[in-house]
Protein backbone atom coordinates (compact mmCIF):
# COMPACT_ATOMS: atom_id res chain seq x y z
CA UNK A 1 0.00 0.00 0.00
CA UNK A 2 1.20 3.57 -1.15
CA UNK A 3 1.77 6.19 2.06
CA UNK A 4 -0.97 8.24 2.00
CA UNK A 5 -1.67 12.36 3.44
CA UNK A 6 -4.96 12.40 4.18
CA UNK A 7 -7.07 15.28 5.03
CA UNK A 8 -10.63 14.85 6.56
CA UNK A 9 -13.50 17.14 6.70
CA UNK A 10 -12.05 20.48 5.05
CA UNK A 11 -14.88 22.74 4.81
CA UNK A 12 -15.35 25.72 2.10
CA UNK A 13 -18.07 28.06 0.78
CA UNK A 14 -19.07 27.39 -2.70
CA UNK A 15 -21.72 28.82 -5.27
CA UNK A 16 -22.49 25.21 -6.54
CA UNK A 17 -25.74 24.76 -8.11
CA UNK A 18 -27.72 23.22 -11.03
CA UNK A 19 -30.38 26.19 -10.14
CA UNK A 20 -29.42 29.79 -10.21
CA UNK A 21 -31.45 29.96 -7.12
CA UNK A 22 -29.05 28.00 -5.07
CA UNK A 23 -26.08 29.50 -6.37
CA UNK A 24 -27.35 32.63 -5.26
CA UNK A 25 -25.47 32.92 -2.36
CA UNK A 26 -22.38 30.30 -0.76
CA UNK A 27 -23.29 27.09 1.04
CA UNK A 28 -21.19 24.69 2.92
CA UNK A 29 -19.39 22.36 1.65
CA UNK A 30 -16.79 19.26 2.62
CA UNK A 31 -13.90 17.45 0.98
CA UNK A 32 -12.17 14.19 2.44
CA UNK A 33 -8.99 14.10 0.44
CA UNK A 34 -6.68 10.82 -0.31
CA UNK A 35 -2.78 11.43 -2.14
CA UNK A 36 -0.71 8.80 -2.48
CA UNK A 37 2.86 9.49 -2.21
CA UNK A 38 6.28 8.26 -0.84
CA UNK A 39 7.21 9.46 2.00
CA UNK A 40 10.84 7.65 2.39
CA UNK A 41 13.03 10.69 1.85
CA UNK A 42 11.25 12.64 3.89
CA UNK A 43 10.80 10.40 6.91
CA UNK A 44 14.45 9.81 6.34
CA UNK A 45 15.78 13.58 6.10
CA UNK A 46 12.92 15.29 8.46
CA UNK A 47 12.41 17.91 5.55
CA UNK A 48 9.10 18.80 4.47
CA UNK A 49 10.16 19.39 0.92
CA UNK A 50 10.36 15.38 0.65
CA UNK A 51 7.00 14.90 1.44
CA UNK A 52 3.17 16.67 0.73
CA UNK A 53 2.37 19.62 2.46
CA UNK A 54 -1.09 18.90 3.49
CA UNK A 55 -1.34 22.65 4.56
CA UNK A 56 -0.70 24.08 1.22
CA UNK A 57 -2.76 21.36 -0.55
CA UNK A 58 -5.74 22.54 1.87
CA UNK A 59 -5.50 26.64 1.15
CA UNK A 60 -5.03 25.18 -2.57
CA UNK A 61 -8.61 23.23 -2.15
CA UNK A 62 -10.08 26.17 -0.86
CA UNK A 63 -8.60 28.99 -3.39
CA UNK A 64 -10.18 26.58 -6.05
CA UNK A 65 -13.19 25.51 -4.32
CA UNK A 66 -14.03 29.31 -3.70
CA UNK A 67 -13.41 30.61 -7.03
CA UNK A 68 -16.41 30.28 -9.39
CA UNK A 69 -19.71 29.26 -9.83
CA UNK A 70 -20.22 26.07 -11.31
CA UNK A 71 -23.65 23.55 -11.60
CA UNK A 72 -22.20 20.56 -10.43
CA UNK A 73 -19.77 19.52 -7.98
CA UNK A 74 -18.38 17.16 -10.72
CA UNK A 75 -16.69 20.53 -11.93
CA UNK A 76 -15.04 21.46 -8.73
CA UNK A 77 -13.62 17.69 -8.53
CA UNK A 78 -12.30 17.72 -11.95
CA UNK A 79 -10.62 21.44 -11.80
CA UNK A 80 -9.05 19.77 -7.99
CA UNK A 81 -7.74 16.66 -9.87
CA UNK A 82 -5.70 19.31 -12.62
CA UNK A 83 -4.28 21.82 -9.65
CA UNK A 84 -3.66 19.39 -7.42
CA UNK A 85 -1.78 16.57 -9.91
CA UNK A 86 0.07 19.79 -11.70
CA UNK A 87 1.69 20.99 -8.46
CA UNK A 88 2.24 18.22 -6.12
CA UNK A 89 3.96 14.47 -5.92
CA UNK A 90 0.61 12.46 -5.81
CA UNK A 91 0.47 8.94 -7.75
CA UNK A 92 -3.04 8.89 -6.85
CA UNK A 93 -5.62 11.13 -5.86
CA UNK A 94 -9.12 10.50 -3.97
CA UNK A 95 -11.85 12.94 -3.21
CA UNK A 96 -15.19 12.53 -1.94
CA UNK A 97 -17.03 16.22 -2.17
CA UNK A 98 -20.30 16.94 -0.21
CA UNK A 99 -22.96 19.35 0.18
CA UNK A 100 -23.38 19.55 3.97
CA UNK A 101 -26.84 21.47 3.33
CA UNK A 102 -28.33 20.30 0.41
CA UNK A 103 -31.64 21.84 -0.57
CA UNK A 104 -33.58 18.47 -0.83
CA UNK A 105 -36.46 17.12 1.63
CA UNK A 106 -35.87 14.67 4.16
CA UNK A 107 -32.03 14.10 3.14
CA UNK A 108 -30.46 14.97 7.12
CA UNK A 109 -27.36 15.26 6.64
CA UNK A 110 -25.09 15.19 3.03
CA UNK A 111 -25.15 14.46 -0.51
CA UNK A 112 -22.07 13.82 -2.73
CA UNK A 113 -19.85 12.17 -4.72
CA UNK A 114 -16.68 9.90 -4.53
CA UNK A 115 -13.99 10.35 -7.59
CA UNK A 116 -10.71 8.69 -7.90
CA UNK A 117 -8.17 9.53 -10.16
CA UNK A 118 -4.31 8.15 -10.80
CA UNK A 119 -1.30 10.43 -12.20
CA UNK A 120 -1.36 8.48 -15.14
CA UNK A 121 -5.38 8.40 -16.26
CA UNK A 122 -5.22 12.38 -15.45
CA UNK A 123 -2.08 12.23 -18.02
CA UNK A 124 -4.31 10.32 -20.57
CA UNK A 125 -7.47 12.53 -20.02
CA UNK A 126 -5.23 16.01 -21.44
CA UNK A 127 -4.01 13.59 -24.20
CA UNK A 128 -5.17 13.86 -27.99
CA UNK A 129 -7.37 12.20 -28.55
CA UNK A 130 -8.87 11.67 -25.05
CA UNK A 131 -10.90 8.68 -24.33
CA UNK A 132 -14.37 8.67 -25.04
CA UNK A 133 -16.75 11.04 -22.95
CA UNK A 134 -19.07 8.13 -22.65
CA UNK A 135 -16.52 5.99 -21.34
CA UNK A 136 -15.80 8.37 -18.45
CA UNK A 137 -18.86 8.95 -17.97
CA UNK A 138 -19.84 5.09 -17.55
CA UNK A 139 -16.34 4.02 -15.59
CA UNK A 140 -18.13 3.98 -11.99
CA UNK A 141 -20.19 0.57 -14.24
CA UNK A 142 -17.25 -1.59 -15.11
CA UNK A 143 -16.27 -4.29 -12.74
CA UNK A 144 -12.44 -4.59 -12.78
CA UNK A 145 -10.85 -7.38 -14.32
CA UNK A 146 -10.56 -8.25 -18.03
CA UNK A 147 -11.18 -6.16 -21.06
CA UNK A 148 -11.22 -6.64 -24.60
CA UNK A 149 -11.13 -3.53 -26.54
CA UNK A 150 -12.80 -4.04 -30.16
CA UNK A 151 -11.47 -1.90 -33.21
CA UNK A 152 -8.87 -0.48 -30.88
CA UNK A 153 -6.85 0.98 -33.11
CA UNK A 154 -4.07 3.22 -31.94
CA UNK A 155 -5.80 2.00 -28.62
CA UNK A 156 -6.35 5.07 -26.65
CA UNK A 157 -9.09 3.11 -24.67
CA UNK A 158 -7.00 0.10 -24.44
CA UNK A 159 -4.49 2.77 -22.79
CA UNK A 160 -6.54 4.58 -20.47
CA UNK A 161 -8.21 1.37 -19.26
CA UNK A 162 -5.07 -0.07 -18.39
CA UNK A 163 -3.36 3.12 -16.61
CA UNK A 164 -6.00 2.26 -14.51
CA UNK A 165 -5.58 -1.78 -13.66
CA UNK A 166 -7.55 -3.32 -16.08
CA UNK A 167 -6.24 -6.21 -17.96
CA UNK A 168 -6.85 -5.41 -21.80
CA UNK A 169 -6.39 -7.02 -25.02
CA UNK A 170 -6.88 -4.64 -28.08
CA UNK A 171 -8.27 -6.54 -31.21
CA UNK A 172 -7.81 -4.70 -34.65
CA UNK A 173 -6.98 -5.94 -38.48
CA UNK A 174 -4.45 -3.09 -38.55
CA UNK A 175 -1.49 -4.41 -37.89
CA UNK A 176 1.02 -1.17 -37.90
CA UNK A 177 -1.61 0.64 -35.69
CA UNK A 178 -1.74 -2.20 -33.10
CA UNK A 179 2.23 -2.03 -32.86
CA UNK A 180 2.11 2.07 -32.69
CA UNK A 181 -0.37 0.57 -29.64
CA UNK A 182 2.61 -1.56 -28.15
CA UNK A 183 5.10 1.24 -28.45
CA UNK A 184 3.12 3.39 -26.34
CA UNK A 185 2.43 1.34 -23.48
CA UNK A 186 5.69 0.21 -23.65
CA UNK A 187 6.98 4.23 -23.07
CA UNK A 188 4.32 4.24 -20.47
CA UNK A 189 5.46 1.21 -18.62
CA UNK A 190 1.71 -0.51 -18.81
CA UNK A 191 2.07 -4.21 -19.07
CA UNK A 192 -0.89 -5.53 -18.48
CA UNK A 193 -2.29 -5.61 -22.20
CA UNK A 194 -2.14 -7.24 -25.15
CA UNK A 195 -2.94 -7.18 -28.75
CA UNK A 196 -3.85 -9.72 -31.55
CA UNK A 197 -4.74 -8.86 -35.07
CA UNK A 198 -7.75 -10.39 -35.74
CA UNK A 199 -10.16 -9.70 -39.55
CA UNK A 200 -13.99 -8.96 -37.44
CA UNK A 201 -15.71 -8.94 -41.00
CA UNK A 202 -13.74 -11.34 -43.54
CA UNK A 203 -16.88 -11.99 -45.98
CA UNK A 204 -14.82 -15.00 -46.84
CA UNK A 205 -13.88 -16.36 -43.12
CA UNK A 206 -16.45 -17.45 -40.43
CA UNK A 207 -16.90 -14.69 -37.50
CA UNK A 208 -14.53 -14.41 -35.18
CA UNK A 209 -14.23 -16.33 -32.22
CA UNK A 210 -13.18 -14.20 -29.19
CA UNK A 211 -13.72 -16.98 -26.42
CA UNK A 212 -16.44 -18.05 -24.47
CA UNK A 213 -17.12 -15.76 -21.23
CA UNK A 214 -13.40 -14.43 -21.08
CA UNK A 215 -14.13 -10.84 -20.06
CA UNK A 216 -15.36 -9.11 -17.42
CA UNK A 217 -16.03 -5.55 -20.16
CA UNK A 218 -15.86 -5.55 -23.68
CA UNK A 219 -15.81 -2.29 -25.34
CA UNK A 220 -16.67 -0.86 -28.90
CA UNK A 221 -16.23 2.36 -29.98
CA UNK A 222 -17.08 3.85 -33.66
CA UNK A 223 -17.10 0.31 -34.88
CA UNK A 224 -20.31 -1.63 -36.11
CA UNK A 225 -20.26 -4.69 -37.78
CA UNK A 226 -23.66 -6.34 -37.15
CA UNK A 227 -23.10 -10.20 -37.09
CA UNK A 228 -20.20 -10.13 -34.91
CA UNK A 229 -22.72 -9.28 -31.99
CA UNK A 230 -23.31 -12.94 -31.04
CA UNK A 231 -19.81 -13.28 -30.10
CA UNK A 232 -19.62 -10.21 -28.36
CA UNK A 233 -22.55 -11.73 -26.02
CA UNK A 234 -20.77 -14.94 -25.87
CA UNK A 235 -17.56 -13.51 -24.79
CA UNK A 236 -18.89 -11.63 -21.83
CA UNK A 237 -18.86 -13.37 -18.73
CA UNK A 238 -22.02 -13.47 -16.60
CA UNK A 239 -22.56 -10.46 -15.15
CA UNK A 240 -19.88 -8.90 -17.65
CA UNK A 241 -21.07 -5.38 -19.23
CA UNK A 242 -20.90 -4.29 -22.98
CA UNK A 243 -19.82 -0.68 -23.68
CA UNK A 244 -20.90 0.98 -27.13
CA UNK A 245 -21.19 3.79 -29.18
CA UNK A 246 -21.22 4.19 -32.70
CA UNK A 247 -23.25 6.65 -35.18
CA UNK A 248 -26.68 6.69 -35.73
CA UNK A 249 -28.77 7.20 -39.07
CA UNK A 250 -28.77 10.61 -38.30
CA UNK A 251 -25.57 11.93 -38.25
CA UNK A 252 -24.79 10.50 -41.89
CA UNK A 253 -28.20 12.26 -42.87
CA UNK A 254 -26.52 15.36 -41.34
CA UNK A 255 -23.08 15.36 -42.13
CA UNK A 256 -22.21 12.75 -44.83
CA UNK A 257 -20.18 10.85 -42.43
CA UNK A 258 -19.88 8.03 -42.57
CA UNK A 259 -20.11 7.60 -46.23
CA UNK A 260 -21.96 4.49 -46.34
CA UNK A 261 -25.49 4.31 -44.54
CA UNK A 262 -25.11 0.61 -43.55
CA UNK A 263 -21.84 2.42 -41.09
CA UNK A 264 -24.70 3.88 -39.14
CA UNK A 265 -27.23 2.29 -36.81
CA UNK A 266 -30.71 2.49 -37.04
CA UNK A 267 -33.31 4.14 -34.05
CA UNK A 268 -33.37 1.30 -31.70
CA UNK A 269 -31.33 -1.12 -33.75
CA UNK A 270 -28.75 -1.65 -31.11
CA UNK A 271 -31.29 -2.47 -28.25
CA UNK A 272 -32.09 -5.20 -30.90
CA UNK A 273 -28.92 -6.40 -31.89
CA UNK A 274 -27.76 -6.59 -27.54
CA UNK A 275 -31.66 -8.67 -26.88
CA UNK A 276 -30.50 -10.67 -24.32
CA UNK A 277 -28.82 -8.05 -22.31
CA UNK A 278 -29.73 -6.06 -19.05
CA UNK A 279 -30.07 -2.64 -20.41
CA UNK A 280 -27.94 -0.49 -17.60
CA UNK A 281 -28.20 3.13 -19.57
CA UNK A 282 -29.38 3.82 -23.60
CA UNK A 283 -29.55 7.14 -25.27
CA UNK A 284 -29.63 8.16 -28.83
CA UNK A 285 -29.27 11.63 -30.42
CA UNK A 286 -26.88 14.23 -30.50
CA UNK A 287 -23.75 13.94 -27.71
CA UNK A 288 -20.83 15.82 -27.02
CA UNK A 289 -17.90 14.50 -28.70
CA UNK A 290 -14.04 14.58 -27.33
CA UNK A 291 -14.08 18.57 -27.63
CA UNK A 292 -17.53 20.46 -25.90
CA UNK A 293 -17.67 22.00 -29.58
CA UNK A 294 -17.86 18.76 -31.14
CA UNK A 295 -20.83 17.12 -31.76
CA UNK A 296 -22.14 13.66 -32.85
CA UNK A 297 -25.49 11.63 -33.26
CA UNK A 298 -24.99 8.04 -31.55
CA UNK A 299 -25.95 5.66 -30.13
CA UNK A 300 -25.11 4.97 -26.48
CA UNK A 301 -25.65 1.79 -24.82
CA UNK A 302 -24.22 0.17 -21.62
CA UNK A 303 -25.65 -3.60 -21.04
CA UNK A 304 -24.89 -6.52 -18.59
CA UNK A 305 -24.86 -9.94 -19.32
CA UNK A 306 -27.14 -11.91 -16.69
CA UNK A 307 -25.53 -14.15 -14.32
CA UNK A 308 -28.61 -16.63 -14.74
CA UNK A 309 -29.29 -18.02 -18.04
CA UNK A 310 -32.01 -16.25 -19.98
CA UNK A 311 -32.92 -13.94 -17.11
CA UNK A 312 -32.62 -10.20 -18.88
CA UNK A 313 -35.02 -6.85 -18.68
């Protein structure tokens, strides 16, 4: 286990607020803080310049907690995460960020959220490209373990995924991009993936077999080929959860892109194609893409496999 500075219950005054209303004036809130650090040198030397200063971290919190209005308390984590990684020794940062006086009947005492972030995934998250918004957004879903990473590409998810402990192997039929993949874990010292060069639509080979309930996620990003979905079902483990997005209908209609219609799903084809899933979150329409000023119509779909045989909702 890493040495850890930990600071409990720091308390700040923050316009935060989805209403205008209740960033009208400054309420309470409270921040229990985790950083992972070594603390040999210092415990060795008796020099606080070898270690954290948990006093400076805390004015740091509060300068940044203090300083704007924002809607969500997501914001204040995520601007703590890039002060706090930028100027001090932390491998590993944990927050969990409460309201102590949050305008909602019958809750008595907060409301809040937990985030966790290593050195590494904040590295990969001011990378470009980024990983997928709705892959952040749907991290708190995926059950560590295994991961296969369809289409990967250059493998920025297989990257990300793995700065954060998950075991990955990257599938793609381009073979130069899936070694530009191995040089760059290999500069970033990840080990714990691997690729394979595998053809997911040959018209003149049978699908591919990815293995029979092998990993714990599989994700696809951009990527549709339709009868490849059976496998994709049989390769999840029970209780295993499919990640997806790809581009609806809508935005070839829109933008020309992709060029070929049968690229794009159809409204509510992807609920089809995953029958036989738990449905944990599906959206379709315009989203935010890597940049806010990027746009994109997909669909979104996260799905479970069941752990009992044909139990699904």
């Amino acid at each position: 286990m890493a040495d850890q500075i930990r600071i409990e219950r720091l308390e700040f005054r923050s316009r935060c607020g989805v209403t205008a209303q209740e960033r009208a004036r400054p309420q309470p809130l409270a921040i229990d803080l985790e950083l992972d650090c070594c603390m040999d040198h210092a415990g060795l030397s008796d020099d606080l310049r070898h270690t954290i200063d948990y006093a400076t971290v805390a004015r740091r919190v509060v300068e940044i907690g203090t300083s704007r209005d924002v809607q969500l308390l997501e914001s204040i984590t995520e601007q703590l995460f890039s002060v706090l990684f930028a100027e001090f020794a932390a491998d590993r940062i944990k927050m969990w960020l409460r309201k102590l006086h949050p305008p909602i009947t019958d809750i008595t005492s907060s409301v809040g959220i937990t985030r966790e972030r290593t050195r590494l995934a904040q590295q990969f998250l001011r990378a470009d490209p980024c990983p997928a918004r709705f892959l952040m957004q749907q991290l708190h879903r995926l059950p560590k373990g295994t991961v296969l990473d369809v289409a990967a590409g250059k493998g920025r998810h297989t990257l990300f995924l793995s700065s954060l402990g998950y075991q990955v192997e990257a599938i793609d039929r381009d073979e130069q991009a899936l070694a530009q993949l191995v040089s760059a874990a290999q500069s970033r010292h990840l080990v714990d993936l691997t690729t394979r060069v595998v053809d997911l639509e040959s018209p003149h080979l049978p699908a591919p077999d990815l293995g029979q309930e092998r990993f714990d996620v599989i994700i696809v990003f951009f990527y549709l080929a339709r009868p490849l979905f059976p496998q994709l079902t049989h390769a999840l483990k029970p209780g295993g959860v499919l990640v997806y997005e790809t581009f609806l209908i809508d935005h070839h209609l829109h933008y020309r892109h992709p060029r070929r219609q049968e690229f794009c799903l159809a409204h509510g084809e992807l609920l089809r194609l995953t029958a036989g899933l738990r449905i944990l979150h599906y959206d379709e329409g315009p989203h935010q893409g890597i940049r806010d000023e990027e746009s994109a119509y997909t669909a979104q779909l996260v799905a479970q496999k069941p752990c009992t045989p044909g139990a699904s909702a």
